[in-house]
Protein backbone atom coordinates (compact mmCIF):
# COMPACT_ATOMS: atom_id res chain seq x y z
CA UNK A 1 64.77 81.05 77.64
CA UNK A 2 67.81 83.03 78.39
CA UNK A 3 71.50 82.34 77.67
CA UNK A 4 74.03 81.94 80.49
CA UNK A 5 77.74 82.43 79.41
CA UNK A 6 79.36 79.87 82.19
CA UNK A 7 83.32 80.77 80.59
CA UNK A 8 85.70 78.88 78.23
CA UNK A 9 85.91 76.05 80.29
CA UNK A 10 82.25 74.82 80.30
CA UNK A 11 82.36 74.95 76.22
CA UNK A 12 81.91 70.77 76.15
CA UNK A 13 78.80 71.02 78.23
CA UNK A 14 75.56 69.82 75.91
CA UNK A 15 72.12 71.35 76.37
CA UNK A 16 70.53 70.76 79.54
CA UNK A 17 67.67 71.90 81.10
CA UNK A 18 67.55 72.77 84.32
CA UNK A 19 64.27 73.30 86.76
CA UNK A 20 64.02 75.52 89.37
CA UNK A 21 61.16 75.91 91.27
CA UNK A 22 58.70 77.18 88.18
CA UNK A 23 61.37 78.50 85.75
CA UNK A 24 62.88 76.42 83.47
CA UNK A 25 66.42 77.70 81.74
CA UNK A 26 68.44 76.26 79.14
CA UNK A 27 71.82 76.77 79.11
CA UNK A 28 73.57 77.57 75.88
CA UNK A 29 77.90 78.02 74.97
CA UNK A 30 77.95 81.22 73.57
CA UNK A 31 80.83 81.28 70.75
CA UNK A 32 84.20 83.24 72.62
CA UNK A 33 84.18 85.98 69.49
CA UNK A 34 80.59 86.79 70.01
CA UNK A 35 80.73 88.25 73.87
CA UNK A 36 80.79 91.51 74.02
CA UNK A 37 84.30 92.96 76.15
CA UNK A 38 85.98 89.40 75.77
CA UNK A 39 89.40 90.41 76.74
CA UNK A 40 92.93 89.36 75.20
CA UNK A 41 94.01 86.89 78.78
CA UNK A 42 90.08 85.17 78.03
CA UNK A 43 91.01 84.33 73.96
CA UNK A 44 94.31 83.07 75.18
CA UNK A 45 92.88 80.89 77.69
CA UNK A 46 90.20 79.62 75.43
CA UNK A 47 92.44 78.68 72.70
CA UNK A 48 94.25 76.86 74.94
CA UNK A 49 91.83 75.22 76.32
CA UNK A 50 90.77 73.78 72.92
CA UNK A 51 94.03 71.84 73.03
CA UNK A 52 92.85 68.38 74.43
CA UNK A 53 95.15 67.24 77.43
CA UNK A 54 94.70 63.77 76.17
CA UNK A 55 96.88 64.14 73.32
CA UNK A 56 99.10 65.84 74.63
CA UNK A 57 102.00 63.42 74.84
CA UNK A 58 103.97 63.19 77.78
CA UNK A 59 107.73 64.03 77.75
CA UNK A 60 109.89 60.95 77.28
CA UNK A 61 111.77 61.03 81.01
CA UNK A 62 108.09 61.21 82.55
CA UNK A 63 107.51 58.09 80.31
CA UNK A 64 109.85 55.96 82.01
CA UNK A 65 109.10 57.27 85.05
CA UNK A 66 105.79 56.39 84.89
CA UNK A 67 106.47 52.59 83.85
CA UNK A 68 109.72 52.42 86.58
CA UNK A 69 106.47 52.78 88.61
CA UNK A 70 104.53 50.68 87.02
CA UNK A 71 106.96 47.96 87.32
CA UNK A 72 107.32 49.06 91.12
CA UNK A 73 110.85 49.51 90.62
CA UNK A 74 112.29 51.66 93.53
CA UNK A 75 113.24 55.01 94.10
CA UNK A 76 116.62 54.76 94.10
CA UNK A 77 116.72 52.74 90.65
CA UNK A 78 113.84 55.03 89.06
CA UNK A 79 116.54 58.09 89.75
CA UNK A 80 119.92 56.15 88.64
CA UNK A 81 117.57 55.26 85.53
CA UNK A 82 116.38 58.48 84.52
CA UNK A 83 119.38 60.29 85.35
CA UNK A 84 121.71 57.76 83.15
CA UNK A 85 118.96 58.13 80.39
CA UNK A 86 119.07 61.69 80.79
CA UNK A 87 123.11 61.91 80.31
CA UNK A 88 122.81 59.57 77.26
CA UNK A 89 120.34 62.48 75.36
CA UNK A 90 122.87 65.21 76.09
CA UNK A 91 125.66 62.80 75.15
CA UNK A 92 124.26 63.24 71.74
CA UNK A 93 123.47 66.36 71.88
CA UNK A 94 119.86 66.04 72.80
CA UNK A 95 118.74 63.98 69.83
CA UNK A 96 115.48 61.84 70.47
CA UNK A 97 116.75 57.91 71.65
CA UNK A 98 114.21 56.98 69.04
CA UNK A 99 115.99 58.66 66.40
CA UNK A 100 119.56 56.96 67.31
CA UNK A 101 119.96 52.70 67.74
CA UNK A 102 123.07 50.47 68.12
CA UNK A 103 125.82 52.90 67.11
CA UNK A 104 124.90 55.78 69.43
CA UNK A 105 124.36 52.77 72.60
CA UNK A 106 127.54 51.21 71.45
CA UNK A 107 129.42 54.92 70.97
CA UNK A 108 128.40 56.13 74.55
CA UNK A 109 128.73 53.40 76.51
CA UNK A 110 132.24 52.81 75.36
CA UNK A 111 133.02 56.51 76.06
CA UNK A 112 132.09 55.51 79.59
CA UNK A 113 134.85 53.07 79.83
CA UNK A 114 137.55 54.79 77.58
CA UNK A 115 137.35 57.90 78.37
CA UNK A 116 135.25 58.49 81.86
CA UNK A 117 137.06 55.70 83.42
CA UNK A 118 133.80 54.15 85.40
CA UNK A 119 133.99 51.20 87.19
CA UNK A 120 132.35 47.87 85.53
CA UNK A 121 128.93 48.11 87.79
CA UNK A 122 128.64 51.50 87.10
CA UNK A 123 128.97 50.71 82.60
CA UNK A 124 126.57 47.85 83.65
CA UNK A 125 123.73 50.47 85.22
CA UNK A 126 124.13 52.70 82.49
CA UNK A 127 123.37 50.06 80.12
CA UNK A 128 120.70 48.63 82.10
CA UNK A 129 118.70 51.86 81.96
CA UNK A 130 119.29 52.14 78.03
CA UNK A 131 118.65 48.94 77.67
CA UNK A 132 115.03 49.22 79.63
CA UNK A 133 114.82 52.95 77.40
CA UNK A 134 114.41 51.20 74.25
CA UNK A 135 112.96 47.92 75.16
CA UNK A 136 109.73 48.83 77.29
CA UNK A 137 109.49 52.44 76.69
CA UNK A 138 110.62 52.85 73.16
CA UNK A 139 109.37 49.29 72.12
CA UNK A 140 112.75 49.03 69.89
CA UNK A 141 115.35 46.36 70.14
CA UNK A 142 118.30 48.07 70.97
CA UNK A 143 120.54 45.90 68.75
CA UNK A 144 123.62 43.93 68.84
CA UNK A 145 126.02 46.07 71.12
CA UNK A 146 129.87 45.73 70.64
CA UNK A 147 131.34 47.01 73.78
CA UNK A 148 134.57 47.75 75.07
CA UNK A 149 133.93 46.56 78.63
CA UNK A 150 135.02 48.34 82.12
CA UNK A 151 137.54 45.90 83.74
CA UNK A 152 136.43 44.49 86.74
CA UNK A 153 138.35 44.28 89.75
CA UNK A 154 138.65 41.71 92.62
CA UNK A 155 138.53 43.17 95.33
CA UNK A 156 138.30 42.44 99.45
CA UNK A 157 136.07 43.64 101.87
CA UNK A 158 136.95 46.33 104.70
CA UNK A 159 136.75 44.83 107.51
CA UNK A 160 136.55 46.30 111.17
CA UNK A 161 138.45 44.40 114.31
CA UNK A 162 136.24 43.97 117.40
CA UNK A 163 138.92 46.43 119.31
CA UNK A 164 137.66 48.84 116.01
CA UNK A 165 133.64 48.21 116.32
CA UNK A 166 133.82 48.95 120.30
CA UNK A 167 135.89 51.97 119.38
CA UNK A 168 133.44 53.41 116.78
CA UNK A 169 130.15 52.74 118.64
CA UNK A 170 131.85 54.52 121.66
CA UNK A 171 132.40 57.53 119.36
CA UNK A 172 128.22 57.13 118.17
CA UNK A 173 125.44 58.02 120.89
CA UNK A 174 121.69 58.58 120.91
CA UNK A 175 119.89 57.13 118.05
CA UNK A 176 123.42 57.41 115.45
CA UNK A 177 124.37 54.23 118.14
CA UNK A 178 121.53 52.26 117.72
CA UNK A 179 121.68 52.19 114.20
CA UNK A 180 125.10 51.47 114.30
CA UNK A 181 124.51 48.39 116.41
CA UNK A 182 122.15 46.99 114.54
CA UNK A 183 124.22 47.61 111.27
CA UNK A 184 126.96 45.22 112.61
CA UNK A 185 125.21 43.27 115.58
CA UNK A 186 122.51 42.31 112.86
CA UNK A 187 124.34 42.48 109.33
CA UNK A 188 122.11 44.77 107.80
CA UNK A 189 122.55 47.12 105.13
CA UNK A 190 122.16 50.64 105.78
CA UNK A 191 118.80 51.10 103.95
CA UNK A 192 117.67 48.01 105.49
CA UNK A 193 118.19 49.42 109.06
CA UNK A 194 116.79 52.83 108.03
CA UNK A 195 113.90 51.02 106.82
CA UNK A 196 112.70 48.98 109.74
CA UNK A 197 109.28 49.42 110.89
CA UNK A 198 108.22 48.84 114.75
CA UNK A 199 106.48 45.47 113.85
CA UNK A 200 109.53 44.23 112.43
CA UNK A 201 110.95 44.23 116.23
CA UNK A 202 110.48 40.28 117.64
CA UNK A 203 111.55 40.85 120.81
CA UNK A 204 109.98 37.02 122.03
CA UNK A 205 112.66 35.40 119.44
CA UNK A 206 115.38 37.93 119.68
CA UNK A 207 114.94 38.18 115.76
CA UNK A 208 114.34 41.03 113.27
CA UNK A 209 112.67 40.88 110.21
CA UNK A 210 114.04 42.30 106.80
CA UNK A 211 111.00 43.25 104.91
CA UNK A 212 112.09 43.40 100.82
CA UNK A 213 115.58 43.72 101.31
CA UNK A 214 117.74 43.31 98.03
CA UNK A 215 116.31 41.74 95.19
CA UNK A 216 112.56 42.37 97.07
CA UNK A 217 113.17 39.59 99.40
CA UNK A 218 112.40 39.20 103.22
CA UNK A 219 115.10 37.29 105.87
CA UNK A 220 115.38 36.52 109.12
CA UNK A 221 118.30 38.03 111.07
CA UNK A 222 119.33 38.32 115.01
CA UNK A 223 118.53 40.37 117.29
CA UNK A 224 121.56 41.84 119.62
CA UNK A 225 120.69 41.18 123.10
CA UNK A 226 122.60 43.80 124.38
CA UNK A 227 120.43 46.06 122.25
CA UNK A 228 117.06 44.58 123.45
CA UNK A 229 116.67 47.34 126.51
CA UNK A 230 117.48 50.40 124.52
CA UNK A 231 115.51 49.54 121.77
CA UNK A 232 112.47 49.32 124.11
CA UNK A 233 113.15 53.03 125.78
CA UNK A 234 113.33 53.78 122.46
CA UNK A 235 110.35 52.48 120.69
CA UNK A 236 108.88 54.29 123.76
CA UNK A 237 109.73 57.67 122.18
CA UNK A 238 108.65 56.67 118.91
CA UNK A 239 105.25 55.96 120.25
CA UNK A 240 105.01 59.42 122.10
CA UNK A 241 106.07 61.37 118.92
CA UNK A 242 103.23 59.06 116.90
CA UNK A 243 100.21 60.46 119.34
CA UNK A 244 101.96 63.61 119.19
CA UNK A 245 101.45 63.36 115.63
CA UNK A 246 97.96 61.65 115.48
CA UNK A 247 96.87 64.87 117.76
CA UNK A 248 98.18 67.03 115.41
CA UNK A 249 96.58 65.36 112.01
CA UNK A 250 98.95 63.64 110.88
CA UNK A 251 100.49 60.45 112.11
CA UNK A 252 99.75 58.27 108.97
CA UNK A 253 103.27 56.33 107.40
CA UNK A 254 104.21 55.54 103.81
CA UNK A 255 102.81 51.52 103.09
CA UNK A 256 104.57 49.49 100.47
CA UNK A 257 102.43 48.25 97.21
CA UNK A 258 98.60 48.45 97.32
CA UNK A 259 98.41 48.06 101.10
CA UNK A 260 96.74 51.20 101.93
CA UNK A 261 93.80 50.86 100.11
CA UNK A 262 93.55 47.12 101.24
CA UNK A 263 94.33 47.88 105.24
CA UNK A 264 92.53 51.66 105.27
CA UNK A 265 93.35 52.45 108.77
CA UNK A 266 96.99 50.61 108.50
CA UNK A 267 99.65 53.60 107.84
CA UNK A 268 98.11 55.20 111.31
CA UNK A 269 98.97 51.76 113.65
CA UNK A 270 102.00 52.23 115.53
CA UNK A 271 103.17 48.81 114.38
CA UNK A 272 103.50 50.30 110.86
CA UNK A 273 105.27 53.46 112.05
CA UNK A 274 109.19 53.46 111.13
CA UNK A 275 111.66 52.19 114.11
CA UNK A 276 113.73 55.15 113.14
CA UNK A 277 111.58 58.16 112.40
CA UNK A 278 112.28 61.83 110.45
CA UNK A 279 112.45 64.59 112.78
CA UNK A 280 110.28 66.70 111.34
CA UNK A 281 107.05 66.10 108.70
CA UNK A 282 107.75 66.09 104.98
CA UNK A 283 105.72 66.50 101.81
CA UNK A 284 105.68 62.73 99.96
CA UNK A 285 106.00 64.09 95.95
CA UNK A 286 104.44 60.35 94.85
CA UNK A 287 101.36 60.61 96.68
CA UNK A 288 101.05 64.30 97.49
CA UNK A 289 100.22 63.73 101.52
CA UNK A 290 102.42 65.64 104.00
CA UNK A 291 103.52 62.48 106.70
CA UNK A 292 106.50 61.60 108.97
CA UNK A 293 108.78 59.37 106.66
CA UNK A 294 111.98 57.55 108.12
CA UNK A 295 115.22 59.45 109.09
CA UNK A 296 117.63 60.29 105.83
CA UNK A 297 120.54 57.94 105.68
CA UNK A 298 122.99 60.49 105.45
CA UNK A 299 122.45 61.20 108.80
CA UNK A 300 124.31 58.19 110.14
CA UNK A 301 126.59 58.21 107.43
CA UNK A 302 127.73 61.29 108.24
CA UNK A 303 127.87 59.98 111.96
CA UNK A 304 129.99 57.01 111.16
CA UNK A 305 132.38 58.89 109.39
CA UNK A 306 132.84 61.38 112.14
CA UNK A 307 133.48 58.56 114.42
CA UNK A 308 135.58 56.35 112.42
CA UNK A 309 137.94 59.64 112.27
CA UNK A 310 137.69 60.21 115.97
CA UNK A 311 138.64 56.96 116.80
CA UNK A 312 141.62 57.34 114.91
CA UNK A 313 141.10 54.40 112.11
CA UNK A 314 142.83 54.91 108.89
CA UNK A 315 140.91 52.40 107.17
CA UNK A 316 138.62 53.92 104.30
CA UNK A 317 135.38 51.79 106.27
CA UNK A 318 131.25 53.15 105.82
CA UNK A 319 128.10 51.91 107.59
CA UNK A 320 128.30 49.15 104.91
CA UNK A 321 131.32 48.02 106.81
CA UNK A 322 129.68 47.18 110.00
CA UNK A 323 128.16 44.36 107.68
CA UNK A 324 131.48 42.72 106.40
CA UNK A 325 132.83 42.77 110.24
CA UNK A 326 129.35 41.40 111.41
CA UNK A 327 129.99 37.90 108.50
CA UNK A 328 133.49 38.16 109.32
CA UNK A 329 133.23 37.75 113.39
CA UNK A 330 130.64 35.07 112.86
CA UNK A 331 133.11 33.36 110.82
CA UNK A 332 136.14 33.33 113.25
CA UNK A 333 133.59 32.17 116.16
CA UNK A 334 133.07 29.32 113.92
CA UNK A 335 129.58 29.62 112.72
CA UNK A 336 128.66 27.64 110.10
CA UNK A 337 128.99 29.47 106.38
CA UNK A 338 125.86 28.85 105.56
CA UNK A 339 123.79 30.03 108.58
CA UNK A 340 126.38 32.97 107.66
CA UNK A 341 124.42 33.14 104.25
CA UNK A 342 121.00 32.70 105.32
CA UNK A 343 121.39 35.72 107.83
CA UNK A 344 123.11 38.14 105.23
CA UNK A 345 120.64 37.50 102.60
CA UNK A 346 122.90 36.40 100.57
CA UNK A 347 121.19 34.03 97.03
CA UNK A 348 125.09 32.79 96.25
CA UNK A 349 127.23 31.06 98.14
CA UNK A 350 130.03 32.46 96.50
CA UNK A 351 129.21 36.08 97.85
CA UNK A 352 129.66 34.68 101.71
CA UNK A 353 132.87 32.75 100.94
CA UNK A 354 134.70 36.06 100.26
CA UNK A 355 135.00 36.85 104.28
CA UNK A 356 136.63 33.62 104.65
CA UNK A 357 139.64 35.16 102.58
CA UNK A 358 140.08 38.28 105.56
CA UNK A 359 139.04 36.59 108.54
CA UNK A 360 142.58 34.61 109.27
CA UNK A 361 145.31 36.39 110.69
CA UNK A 362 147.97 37.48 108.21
CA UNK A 363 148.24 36.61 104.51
CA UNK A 364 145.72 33.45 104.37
CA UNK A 365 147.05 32.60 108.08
CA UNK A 366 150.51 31.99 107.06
CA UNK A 367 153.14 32.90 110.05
CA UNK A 368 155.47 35.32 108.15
CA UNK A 369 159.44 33.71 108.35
CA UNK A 370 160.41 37.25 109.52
CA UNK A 371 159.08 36.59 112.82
CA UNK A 372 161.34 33.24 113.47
CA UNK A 373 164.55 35.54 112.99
């Protein structure tokens, strides 16, 4: 028998024995204090290795972090979440939520309106995040709130003319345009365009498909057929840069849910590949693989705004814009409201009927009597 010292690390390891060819050696943890020449750095990193990882309890913000996932919440609402959560602590000088209850909810939240000014959605989201802070992290009942409530505003929609749209897109080229055209020849949101994968493309039924738009839910919208040709030449680039990647090792695309373990070969298909890819490879921090992810939004939003400036329109309009013009112009070519709906995504009718307020001429179409003088 002879003892083997295999480090601080192997300390958990029971007797074994171990045969090799006709030795047989048995290997034994030799207590830290009784090697001779043990250095300072070796105690320090055996004592701390004597603190079990699995009671070590993770920080609270990685706590909801880890359910947001859970719950398959996205990205965007996992960082609003955390980062309202996070302002609550220091609100309160950094005292534990599970230490505070009603008044300190009640107390901050009405600072928000009183004092910050914030708009009603934005008092709603923090109080959403609290709300899911103390409910499924916490496991406490937040209590009975008394709230002094943001007021909230009616308000219009921007809406582009036609003469506008034609001015902007001629202000937009390469793949800034395309986007653009699809934001108001298709109604979508900007995510929802940024989002769109090559499969989503029907180019048989001159439709697109929104995959988990708002509220996780899928819709059927148009397809411009002015846009049909330049999408192909472009989809043709997108499937050069794809080999080009595949070559290189990489080529595999972010899949939604569980559906790279159930379709293994999936995120490598060209269907799968984003319409509107990154230029360059990133590093995904969720799942640790470096991959081509979509472009950033503020790419065209930066675009837009450059070309709503250049065109010389004083209206404060965004990409989102291109969406209210889109309902609107269906409107005044007398499409029905509801097919309006269906293609906006929209759950409430309610939503829709606000572009019927902006899309007659003057104040709700009345001829002003100034003009008869």
């Amino acid at each position: 028998m002879k003892n083997t010292y295999l480090g601080p690390f192997k300390k958990n390891l029971e007797q074994k024995k171990l045969k090799e060819e006709n030795s047989s050696y048995q290997i034994k943890i030799v207590p830290l204090q009784e090697l001779p020449g043990a250095d300072e750095s070796e105690k320090k990193l055996y004592k701390e290795d004597n603190i079990s990882r699995e009671t070590r309890k993770p920080k609270l913000l990685d706590e909801v972090k880890a359910l947001l996932r859970i719950k398959h919440y996205s990205k965007r609402t996992e960082e609003a979440y955390i980062e309202w959560i996070r302002r609550y602590i220091i609100f309160h000088n950094k005292k534990h939520p599970a230490e505070m209850g009603e008044k300190e909810i009640t107390q901050y939240l009405n600072h928000l309106a009183q004092k910050e000014n914030v708009s009603a959605s934005t008092q709603n989201l923090a109080l959403c995040a609290i709300v899911f802070l103390y409910k499924q992290v916490l496991k406490k009942e937040p209590g009975e709130l008394k709230l002094t409530w943001a007021k909230k505003g009616k308000k219009l929609p921007i809406v582009f003319s036609r003469v506008e749209v034609r001015k902007i897109l001629n202000n937009l080229n390469g793949i800034n345009r395309i986007m653009a055209n699809l934001l108001y020849g298709s109604g979508l949101r900007l995510m929802e365009c940024i989002r769109l994968r090559v499969k989503d493309i029907d180019f048989e039924y001159d439709n697109i498909i929104v995959r988990s738009g708002k509220g996780k839910k899928d819709r059927v919208t148009v397809l411009p057929e002015s846009l049909k040709e330049k999408l192909k030449e472009h989809l043709e680039k997108v499937e050069k840069l794809h080999n080009k990647d595949l070559e290189a090792g990489y080529g595999s695309v972010y899949l939604p849910d569980a559906l790279a373990r159930k379709y293994r070969n999936a995120s490598r298909e060209f269907g799968w590949q984003y319409l509107f890819p990154a230029s360059q490879i990133s590093f995904d921090e969720r799942t640790g693989i470096s991959r081509r992810h979509h472009v950033d939004e503020s790419v065209l939003q930066r675009a837009v705004k450059k070309a709503i400036k250049k065109a010389g329109i004083r209206k404060q309009g965004s990409c989102h814009t291109f969406r209210h013009s889109f309902a609107t112009h269906l409107l005044e070519d007398g499409y029905d409201i509801r097919t309006v709906q269906d293609l906006l995504g929209h759950e409430n009718l309610n939503t829709t009927m606000i572009y019927t307020h902006v899309m007659k001429k003057g104040g709700l179409g009345v001829k002003s009597p100034a003009d008869r003088l």
